[in-house]
C-alpha atoms as a PDB file:
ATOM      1  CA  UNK A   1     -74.135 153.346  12.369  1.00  0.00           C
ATOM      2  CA  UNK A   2     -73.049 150.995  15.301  1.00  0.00           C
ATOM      3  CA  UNK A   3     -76.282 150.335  17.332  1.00  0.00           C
ATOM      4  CA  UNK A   4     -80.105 151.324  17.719  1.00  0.00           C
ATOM      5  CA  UNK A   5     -82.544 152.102  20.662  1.00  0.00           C
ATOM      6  CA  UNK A   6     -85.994 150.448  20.880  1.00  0.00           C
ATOM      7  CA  UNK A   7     -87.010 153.260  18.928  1.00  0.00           C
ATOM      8  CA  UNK A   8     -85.050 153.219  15.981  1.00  0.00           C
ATOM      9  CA  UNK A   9     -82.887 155.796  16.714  1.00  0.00           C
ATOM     10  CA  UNK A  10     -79.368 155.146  15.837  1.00  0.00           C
ATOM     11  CA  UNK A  11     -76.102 155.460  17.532  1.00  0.00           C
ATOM     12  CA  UNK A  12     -73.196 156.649  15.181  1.00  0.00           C
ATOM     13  CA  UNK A  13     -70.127 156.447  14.904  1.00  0.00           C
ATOM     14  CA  UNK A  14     -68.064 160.313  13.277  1.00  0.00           C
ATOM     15  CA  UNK A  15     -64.469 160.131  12.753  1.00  0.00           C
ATOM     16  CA  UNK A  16     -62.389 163.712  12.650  1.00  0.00           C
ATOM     17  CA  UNK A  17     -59.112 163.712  11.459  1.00  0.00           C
ATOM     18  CA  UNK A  18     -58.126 162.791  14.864  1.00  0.00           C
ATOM     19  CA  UNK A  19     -60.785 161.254  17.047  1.00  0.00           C
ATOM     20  CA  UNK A  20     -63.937 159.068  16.813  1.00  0.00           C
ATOM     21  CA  UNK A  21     -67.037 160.145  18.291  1.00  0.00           C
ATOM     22  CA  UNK A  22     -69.932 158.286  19.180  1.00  0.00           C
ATOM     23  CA  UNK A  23     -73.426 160.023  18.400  1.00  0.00           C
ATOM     24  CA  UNK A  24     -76.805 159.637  19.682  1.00  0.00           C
ATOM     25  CA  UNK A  25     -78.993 160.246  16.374  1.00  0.00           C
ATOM     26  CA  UNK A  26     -82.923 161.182  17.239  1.00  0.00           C
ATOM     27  CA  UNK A  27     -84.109 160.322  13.620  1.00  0.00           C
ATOM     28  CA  UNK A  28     -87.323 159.910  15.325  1.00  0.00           C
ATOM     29  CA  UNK A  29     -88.007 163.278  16.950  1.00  0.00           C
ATOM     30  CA  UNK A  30     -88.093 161.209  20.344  1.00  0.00           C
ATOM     31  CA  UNK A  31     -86.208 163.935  22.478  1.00  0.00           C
ATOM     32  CA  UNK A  32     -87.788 166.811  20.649  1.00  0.00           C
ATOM     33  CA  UNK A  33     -89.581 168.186  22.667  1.00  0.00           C
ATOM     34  CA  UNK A  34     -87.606 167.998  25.608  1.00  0.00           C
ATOM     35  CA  UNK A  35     -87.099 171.022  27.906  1.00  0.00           C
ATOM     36  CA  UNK A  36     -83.079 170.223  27.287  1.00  0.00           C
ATOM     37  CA  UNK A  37     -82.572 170.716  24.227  1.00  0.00           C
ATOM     38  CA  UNK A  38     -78.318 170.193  24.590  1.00  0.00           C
ATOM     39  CA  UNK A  39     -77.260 168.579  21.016  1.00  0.00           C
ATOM     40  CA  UNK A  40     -74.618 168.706  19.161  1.00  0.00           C
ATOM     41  CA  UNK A  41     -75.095 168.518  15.401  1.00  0.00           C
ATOM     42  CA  UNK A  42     -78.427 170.543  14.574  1.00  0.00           C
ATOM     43  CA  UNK A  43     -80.784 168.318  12.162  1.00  0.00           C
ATOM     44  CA  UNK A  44     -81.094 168.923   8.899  1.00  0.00           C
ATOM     45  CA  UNK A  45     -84.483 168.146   6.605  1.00  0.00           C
ATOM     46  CA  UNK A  46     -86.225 167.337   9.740  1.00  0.00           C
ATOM     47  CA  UNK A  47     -83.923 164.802  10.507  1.00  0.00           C
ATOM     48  CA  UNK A  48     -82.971 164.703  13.932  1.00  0.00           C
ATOM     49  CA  UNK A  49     -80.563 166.332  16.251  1.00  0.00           C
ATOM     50  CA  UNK A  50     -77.066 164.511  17.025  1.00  0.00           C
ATOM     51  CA  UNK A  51     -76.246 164.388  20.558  1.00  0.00           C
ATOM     52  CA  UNK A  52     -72.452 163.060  21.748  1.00  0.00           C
ATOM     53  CA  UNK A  53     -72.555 160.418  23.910  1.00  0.00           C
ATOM     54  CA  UNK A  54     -68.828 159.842  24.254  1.00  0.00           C
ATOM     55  CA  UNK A  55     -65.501 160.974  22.926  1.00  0.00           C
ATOM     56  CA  UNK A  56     -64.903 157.560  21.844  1.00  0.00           C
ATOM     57  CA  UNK A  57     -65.853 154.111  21.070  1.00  0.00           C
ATOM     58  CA  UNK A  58     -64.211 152.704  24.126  1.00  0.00           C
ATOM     59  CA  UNK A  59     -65.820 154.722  26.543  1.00  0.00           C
ATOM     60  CA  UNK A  60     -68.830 154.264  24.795  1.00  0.00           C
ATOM     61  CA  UNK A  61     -68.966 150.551  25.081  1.00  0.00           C
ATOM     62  CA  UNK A  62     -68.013 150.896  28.791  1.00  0.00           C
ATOM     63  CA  UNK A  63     -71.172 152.870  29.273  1.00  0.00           C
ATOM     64  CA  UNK A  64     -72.867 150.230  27.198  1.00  0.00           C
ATOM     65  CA  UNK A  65     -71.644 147.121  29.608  1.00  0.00           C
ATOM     66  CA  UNK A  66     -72.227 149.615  32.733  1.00  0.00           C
ATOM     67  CA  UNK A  67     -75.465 150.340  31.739  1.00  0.00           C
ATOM     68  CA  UNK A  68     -76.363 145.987  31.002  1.00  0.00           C
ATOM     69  CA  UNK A  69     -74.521 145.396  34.380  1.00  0.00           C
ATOM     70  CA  UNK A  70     -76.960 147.733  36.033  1.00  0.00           C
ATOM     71  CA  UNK A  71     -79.744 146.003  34.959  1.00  0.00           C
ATOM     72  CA  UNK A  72     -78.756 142.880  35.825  1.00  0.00           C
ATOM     73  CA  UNK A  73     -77.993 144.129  39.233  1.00  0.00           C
ATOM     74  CA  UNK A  74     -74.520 143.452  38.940  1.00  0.00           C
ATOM     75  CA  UNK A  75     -71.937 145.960  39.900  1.00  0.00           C
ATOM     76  CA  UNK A  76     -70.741 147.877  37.404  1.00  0.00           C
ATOM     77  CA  UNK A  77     -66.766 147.347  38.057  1.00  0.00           C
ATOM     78  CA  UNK A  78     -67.844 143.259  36.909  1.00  0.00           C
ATOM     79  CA  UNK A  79     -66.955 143.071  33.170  1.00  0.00           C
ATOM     80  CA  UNK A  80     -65.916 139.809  33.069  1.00  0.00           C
ATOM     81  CA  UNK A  81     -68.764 138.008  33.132  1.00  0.00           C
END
């Protein structure tokens, strides 16, 4: 586990014998009844689909810092600050 939403839902971290993805875990059944229903991993025991957010933690945390510049109404090229 590397990070949470508001909800609880967790964002994980899977390493294969050559890459690390980065997963978006609905423990919470928050996207479950969305008309998209595009995951990854199926749950198992009611636990929550997987969905891949990126092939790896470095894009990942660029989407993170994108996402915080955004929001701050910065642009999102401005990552030193």
């Amino acid at each position: 586990m590397i990070g949470a939403d508001a909800g609880d839902n967790f964002y994980v971290l899977i390493c294969n014998e050559y890459t690390p993805y980065v997963y978006y875990w609905d423990r919470t059944h928050l996207h479950a009844y969305d008309d998209k229903l595009n995951y990854d991993i199926a749950e198992q025991d009611e636990c929550g689909h997987l969905y891949l957010v990126a092939t790896d933690f470095t894009t990942f945390f660029n989407q993170v810092i994108e996402q915080l510049n955004e929001q701050k109404g910065r642009p999102t090229d401005d990552r030193n600050t």
